[in-house]
PDB file of N, CA and C in Angstrom:
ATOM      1  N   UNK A   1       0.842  -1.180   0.000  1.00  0.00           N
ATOM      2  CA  UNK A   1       0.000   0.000   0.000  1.00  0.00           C
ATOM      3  C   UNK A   1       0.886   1.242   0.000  1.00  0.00           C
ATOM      4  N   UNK A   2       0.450   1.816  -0.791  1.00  0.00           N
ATOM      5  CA  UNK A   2       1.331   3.040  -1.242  1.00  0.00           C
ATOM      6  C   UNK A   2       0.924   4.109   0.197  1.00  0.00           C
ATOM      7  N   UNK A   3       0.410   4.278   0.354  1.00  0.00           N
ATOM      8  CA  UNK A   3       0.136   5.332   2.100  1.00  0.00           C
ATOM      9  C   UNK A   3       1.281   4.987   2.924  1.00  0.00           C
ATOM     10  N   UNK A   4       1.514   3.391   2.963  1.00  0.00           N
ATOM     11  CA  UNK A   4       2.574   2.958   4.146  1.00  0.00           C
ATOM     12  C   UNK A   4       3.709   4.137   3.879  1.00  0.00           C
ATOM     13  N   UNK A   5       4.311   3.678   2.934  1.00  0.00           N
ATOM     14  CA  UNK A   5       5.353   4.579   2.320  1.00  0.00           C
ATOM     15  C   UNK A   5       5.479   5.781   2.440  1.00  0.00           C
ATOM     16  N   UNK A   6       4.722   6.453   2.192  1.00  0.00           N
ATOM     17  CA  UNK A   6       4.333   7.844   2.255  1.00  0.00           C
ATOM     18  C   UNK A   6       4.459   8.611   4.010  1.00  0.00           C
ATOM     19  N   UNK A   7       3.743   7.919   4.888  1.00  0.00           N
ATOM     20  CA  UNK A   7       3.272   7.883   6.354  1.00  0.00           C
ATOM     21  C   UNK A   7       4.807   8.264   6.640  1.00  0.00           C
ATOM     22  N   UNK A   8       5.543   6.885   6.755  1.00  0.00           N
ATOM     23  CA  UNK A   8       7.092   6.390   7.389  1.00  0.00           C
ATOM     24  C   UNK A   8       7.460   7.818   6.684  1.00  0.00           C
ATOM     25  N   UNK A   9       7.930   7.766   5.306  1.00  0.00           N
ATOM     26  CA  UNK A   9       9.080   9.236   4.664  1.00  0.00           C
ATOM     27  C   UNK A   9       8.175  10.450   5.348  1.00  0.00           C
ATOM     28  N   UNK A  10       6.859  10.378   5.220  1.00  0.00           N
ATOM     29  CA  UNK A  10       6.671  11.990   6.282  1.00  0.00           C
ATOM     30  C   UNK A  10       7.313  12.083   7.432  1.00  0.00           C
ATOM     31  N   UNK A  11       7.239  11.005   8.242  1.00  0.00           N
ATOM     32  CA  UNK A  11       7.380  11.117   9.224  1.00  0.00           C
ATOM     33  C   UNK A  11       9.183  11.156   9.251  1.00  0.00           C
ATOM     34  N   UNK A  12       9.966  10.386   8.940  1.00  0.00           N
ATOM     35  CA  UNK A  12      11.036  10.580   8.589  1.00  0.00           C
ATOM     36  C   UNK A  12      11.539  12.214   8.144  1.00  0.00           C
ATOM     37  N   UNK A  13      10.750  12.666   7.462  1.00  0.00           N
ATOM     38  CA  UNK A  13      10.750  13.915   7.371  1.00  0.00           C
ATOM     39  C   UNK A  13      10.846  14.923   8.458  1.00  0.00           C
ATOM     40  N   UNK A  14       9.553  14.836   9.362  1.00  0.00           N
ATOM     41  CA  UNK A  14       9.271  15.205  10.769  1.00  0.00           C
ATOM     42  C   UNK A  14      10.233  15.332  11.511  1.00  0.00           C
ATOM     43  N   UNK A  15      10.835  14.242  11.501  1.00  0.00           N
ATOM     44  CA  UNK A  15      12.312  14.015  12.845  1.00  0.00           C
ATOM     45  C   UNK A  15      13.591  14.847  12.163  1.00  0.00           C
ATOM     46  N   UNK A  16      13.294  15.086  10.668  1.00  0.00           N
ATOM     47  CA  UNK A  16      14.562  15.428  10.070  1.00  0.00           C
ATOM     48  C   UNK A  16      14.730  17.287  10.800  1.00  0.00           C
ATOM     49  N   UNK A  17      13.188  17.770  10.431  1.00  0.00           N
ATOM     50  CA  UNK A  17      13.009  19.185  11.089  1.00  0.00           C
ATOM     51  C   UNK A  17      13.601  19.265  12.196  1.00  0.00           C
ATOM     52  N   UNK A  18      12.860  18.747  13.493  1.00  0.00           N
ATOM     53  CA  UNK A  18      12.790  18.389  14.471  1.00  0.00           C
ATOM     54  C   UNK A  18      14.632  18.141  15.465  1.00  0.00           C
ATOM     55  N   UNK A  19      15.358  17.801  14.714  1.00  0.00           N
ATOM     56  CA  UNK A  19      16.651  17.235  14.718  1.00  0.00           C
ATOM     57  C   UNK A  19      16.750  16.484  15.535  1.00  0.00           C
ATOM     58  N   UNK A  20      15.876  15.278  15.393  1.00  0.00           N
ATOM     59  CA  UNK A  20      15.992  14.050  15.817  1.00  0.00           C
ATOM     60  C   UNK A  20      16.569  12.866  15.337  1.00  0.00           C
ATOM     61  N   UNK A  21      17.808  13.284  15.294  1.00  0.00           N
ATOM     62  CA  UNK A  21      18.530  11.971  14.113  1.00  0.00           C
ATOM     63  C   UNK A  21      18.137  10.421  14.475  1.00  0.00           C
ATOM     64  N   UNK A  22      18.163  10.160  15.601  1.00  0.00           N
ATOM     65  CA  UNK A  22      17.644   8.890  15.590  1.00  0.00           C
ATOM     66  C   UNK A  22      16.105   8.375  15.742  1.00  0.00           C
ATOM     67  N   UNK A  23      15.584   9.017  15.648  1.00  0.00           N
ATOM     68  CA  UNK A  23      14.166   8.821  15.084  1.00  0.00           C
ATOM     69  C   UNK A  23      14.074   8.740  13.410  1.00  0.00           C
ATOM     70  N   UNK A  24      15.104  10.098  13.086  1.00  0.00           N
ATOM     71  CA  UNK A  24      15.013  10.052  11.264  1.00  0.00           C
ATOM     72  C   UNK A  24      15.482   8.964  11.144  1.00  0.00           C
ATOM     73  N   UNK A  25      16.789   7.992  11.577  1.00  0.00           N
ATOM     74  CA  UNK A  25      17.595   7.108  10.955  1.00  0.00           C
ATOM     75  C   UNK A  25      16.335   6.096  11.313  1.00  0.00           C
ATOM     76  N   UNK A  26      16.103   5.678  12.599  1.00  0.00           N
ATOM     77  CA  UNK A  26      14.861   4.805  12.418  1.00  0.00           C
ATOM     78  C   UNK A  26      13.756   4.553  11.318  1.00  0.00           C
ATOM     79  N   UNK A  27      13.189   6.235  11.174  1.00  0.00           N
ATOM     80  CA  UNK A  27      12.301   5.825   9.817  1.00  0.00           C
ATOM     81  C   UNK A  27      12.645   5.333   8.490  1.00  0.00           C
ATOM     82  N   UNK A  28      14.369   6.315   8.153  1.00  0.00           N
ATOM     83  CA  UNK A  28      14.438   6.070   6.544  1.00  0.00           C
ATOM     84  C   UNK A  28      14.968   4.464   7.029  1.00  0.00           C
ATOM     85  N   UNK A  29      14.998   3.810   7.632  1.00  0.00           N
ATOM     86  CA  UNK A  29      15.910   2.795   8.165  1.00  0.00           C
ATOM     87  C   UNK A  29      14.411   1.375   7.722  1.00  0.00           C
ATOM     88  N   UNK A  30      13.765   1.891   8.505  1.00  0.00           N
ATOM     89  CA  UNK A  30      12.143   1.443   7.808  1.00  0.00           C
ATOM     90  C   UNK A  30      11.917   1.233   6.714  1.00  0.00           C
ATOM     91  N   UNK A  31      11.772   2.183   5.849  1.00  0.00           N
ATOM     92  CA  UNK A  31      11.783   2.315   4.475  1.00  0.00           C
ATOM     93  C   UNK A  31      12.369   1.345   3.623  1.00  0.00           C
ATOM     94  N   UNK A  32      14.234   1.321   3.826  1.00  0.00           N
ATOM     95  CA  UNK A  32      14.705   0.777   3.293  1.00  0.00           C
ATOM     96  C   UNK A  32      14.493  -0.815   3.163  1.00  0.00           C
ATOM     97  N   UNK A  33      13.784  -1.335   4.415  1.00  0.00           N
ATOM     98  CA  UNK A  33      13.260  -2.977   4.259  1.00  0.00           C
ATOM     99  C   UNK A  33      12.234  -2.947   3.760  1.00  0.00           C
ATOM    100  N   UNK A  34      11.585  -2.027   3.420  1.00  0.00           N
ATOM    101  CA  UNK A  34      10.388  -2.391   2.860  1.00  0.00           C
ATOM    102  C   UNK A  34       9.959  -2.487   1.089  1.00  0.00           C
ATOM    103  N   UNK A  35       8.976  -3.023   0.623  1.00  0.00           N
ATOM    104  CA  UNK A  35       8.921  -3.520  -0.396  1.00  0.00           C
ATOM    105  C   UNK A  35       7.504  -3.365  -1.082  1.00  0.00           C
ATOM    106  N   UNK A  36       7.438  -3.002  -2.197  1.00  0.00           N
ATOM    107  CA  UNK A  36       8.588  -3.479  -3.191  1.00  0.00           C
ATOM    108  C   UNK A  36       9.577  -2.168  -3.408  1.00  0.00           C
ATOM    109  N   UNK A  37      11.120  -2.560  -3.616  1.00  0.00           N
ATOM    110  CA  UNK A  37      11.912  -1.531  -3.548  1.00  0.00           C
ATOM    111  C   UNK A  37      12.085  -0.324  -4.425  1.00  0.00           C
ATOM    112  N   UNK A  38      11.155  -0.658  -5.372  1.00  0.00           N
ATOM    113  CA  UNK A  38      11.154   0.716  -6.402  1.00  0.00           C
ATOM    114  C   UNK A  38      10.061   1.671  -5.763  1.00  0.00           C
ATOM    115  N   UNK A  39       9.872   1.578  -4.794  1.00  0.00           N
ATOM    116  CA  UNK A  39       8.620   2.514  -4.377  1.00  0.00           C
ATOM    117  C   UNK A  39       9.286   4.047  -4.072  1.00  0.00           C
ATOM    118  N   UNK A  40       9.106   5.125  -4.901  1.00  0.00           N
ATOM    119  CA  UNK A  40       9.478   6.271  -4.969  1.00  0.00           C
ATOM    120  C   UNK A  40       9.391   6.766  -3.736  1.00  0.00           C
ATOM    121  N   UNK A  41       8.937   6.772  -2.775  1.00  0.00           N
ATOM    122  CA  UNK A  41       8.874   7.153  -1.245  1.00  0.00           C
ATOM    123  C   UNK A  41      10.600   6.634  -0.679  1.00  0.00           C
ATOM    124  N   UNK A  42      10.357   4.995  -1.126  1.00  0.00           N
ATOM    125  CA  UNK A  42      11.479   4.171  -0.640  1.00  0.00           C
ATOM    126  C   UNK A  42      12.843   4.612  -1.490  1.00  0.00           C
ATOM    127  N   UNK A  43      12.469   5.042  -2.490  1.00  0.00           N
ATOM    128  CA  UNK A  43      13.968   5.396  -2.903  1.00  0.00           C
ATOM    129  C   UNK A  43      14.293   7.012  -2.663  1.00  0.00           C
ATOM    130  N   UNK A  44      13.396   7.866  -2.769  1.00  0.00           N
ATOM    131  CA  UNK A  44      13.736   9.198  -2.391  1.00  0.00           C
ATOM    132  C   UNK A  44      14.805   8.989  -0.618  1.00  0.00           C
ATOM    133  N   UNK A  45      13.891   8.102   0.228  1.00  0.00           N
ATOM    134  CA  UNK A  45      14.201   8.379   1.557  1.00  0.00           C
ATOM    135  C   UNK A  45      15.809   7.497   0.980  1.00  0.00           C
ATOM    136  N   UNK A  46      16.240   7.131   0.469  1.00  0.00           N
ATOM    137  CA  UNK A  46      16.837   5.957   0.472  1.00  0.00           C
ATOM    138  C   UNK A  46      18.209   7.304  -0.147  1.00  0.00           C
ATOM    139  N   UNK A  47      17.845   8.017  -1.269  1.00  0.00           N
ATOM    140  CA  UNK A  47      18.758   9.414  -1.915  1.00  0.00           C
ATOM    141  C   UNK A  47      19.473  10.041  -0.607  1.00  0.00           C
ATOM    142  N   UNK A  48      18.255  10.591   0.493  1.00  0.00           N
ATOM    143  CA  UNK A  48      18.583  11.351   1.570  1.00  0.00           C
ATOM    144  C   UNK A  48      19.373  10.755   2.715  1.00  0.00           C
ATOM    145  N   UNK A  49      19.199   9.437   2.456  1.00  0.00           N
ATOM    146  CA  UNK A  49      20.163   8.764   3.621  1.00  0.00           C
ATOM    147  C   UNK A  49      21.323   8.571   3.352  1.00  0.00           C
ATOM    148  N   UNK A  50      21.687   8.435   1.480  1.00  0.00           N
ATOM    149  CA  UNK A  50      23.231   8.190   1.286  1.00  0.00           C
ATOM    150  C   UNK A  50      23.822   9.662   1.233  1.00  0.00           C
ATOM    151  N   UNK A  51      22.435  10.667   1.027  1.00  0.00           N
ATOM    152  CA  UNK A  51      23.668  12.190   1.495  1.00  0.00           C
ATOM    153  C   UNK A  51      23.661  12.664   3.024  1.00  0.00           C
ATOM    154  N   UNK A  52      23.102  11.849   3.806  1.00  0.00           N
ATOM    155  CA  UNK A  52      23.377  12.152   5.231  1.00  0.00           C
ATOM    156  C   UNK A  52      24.494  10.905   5.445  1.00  0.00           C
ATOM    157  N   UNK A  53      24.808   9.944   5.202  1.00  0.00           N
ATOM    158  CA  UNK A  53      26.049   9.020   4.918  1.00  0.00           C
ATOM    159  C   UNK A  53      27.119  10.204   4.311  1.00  0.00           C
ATOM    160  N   UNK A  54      27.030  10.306   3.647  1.00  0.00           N
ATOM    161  CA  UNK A  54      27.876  11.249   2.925  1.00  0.00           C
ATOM    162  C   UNK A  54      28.413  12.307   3.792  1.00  0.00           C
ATOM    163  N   UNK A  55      27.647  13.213   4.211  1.00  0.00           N
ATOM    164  CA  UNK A  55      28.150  14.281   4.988  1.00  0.00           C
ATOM    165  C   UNK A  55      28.832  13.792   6.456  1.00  0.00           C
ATOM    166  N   UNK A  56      28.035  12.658   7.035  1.00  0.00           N
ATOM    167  CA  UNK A  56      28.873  12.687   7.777  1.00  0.00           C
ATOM    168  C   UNK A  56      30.652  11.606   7.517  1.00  0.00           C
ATOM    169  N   UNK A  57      30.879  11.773   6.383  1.00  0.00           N
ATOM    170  CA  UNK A  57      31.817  10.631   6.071  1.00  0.00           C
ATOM    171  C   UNK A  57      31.828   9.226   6.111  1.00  0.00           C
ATOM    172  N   UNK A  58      30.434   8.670   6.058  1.00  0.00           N
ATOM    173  CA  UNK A  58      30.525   7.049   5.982  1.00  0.00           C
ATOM    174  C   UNK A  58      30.276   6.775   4.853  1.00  0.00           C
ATOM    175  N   UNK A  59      31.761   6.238   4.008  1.00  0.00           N
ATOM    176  CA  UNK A  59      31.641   6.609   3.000  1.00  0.00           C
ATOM    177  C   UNK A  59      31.244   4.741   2.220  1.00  0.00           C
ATOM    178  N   UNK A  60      31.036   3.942   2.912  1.00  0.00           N
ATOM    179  CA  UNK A  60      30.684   2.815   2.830  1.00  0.00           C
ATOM    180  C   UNK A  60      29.380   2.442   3.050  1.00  0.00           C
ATOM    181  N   UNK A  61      28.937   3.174   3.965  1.00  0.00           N
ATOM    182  CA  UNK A  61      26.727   3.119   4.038  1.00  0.00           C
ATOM    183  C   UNK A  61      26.837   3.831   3.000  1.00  0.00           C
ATOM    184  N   UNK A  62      26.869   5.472   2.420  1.00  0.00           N
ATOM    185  CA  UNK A  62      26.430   5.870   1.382  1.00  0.00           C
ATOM    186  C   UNK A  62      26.744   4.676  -0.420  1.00  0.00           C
ATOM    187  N   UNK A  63      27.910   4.165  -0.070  1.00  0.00           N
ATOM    188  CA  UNK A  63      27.846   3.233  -1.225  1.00  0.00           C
ATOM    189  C   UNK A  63      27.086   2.252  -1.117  1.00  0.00           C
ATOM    190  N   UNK A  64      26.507   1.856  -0.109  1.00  0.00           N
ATOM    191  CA  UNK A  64      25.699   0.567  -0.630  1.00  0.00           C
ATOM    192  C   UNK A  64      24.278   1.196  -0.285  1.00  0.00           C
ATOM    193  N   UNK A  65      23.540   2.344  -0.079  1.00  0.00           N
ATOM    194  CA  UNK A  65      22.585   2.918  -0.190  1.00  0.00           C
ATOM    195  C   UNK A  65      22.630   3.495  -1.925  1.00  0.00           C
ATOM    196  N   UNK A  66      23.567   4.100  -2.256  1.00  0.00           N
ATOM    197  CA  UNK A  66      23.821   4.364  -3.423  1.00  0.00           C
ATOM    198  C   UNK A  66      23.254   3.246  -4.702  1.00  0.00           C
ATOM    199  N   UNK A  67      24.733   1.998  -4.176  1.00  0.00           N
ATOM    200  CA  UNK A  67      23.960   0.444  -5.197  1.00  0.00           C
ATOM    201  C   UNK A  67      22.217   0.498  -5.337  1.00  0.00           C
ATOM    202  N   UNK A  68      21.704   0.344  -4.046  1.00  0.00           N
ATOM    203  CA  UNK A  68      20.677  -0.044  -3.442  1.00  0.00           C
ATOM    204  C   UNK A  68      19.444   1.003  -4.996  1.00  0.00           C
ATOM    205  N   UNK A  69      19.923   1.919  -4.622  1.00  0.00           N
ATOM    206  CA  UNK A  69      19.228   2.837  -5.343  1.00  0.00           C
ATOM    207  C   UNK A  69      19.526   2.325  -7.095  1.00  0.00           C
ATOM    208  N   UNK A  70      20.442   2.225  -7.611  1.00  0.00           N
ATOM    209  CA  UNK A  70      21.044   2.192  -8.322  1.00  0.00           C
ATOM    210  C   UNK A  70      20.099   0.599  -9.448  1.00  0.00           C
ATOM    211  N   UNK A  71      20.033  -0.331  -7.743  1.00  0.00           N
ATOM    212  CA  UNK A  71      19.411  -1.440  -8.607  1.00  0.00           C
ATOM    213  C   UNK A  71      18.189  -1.082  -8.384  1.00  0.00           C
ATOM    214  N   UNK A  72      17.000  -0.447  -8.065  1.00  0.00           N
ATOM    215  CA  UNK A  72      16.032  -0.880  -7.551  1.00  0.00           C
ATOM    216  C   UNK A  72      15.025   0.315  -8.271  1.00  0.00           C
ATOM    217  N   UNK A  73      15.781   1.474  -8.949  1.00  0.00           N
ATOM    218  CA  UNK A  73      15.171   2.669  -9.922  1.00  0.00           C
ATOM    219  C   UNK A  73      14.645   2.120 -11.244  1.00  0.00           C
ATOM    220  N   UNK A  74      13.588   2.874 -11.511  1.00  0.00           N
ATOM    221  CA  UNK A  74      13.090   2.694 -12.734  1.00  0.00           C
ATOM    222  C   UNK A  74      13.504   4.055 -13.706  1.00  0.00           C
ATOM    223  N   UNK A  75      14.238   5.316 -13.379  1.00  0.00           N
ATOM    224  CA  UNK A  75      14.694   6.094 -13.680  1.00  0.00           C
ATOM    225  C   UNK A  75      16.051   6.549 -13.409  1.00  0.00           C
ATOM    226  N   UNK A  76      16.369   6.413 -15.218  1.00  0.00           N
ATOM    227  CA  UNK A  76      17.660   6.703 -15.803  1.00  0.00           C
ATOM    228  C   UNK A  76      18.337   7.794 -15.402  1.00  0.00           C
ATOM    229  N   UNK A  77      17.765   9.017 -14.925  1.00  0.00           N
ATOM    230  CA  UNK A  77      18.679   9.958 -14.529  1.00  0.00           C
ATOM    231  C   UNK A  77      18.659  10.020 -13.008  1.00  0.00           C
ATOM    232  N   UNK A  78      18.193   9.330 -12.116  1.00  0.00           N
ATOM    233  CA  UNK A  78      18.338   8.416 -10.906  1.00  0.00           C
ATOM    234  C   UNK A  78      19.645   7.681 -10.800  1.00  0.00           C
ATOM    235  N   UNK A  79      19.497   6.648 -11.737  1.00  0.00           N
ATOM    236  CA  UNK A  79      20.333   5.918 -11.977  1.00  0.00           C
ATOM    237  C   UNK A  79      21.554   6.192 -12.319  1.00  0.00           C
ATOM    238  N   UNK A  80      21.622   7.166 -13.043  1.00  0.00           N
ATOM    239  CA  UNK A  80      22.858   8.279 -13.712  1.00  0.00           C
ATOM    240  C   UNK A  80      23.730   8.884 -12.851  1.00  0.00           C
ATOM    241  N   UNK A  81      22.555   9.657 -11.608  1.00  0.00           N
ATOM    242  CA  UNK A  81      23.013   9.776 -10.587  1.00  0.00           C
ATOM    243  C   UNK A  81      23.951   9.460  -9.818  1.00  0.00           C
ATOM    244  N   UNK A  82      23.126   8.518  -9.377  1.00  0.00           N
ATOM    245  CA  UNK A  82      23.704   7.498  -8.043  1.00  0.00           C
ATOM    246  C   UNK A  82      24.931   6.939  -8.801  1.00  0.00           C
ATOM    247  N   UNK A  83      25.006   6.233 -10.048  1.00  0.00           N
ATOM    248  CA  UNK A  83      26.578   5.606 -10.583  1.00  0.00           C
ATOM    249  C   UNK A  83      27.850   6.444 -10.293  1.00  0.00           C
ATOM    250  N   UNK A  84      27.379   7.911 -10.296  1.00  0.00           N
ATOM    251  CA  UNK A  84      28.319   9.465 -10.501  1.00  0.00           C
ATOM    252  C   UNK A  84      28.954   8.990  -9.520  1.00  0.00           C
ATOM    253  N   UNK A  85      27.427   9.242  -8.386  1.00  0.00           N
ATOM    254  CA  UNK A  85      27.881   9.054  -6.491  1.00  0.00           C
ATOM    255  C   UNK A  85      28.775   7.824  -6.322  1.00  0.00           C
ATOM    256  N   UNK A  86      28.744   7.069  -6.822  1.00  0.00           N
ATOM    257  CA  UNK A  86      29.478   5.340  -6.598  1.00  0.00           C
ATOM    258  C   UNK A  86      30.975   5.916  -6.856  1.00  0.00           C
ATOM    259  N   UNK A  87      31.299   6.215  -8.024  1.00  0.00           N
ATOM    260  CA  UNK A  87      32.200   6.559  -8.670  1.00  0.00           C
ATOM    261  C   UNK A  87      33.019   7.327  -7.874  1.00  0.00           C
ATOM    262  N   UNK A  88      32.804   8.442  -7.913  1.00  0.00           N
ATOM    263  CA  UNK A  88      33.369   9.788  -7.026  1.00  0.00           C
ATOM    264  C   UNK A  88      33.734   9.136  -5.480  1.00  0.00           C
ATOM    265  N   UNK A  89      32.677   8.697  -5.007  1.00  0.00           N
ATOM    266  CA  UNK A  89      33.029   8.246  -3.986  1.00  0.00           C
ATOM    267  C   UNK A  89      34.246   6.902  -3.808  1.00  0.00           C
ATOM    268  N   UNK A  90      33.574   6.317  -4.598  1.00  0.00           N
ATOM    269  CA  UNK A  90      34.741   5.088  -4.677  1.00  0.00           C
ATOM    270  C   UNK A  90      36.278   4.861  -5.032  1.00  0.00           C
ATOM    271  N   UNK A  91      36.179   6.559  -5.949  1.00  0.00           N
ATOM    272  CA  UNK A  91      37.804   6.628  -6.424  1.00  0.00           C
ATOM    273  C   UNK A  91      38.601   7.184  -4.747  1.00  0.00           C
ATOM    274  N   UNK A  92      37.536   8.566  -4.192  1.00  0.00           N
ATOM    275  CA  UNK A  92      38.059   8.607  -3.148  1.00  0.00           C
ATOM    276  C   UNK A  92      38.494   8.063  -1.849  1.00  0.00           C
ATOM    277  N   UNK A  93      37.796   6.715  -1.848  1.00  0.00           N
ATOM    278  CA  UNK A  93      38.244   5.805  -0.936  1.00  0.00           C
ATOM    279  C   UNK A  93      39.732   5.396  -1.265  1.00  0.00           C
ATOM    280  N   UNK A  94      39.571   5.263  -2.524  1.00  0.00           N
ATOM    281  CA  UNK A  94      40.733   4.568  -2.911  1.00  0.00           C
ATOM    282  C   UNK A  94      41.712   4.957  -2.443  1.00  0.00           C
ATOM    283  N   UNK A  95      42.101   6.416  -2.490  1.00  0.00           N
ATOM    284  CA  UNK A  95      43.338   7.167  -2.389  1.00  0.00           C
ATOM    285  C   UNK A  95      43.748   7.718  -1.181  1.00  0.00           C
ATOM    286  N   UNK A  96      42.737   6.926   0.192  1.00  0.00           N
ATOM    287  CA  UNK A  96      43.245   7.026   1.559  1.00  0.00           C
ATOM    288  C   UNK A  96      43.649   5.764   1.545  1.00  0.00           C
TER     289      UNK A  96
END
């Protein structure tokens, strides 16, 4: 049911205002098990978690939130995206 989806990322949203990081990580954390994985709720929350990975330097959750996204889009410039993010990120691992 498409509402589920919707409910969790509002609310995920909510905690994001709020600056409740572990309530947000709980919800998009939700999201991400849930199914089926192309659900645009589930992959938006799924975008915002590999750039909160990102900022704070985990540069290994944002890559496999990244994949995650990567397999589970039905849109090419999504997809385009996230490969960039893999990339960029992945060369920079390299070179520590």
């Amino acid at each position: 049911d498409e509402s589920r989806f919707e409910i969790v990322y509002s609310l995920s949203e909510c905690y994001t205002e709020m600056d409740d990081e572990k309530s947000m990580f709980d919800q998009y954390l939700k999201l991400k098990d849930m199914s089926p994985p192309n659900n645009i709720y589930r992959l938006r929350a799924m975008a915002k978690l590999g750039e909160i990975y990102e900022n704070k330097k985990e540069w290994s959750k944002a890559l496999d939130i990244y994949k995650d996204i990567a397999q589970n889009t039905d849109r090419e410039d999504w997809r385009a995206a996230v490969k960039e993010r893999i990339q960029v990120i992945s060369e920079g691992m390299k070179k520590k």
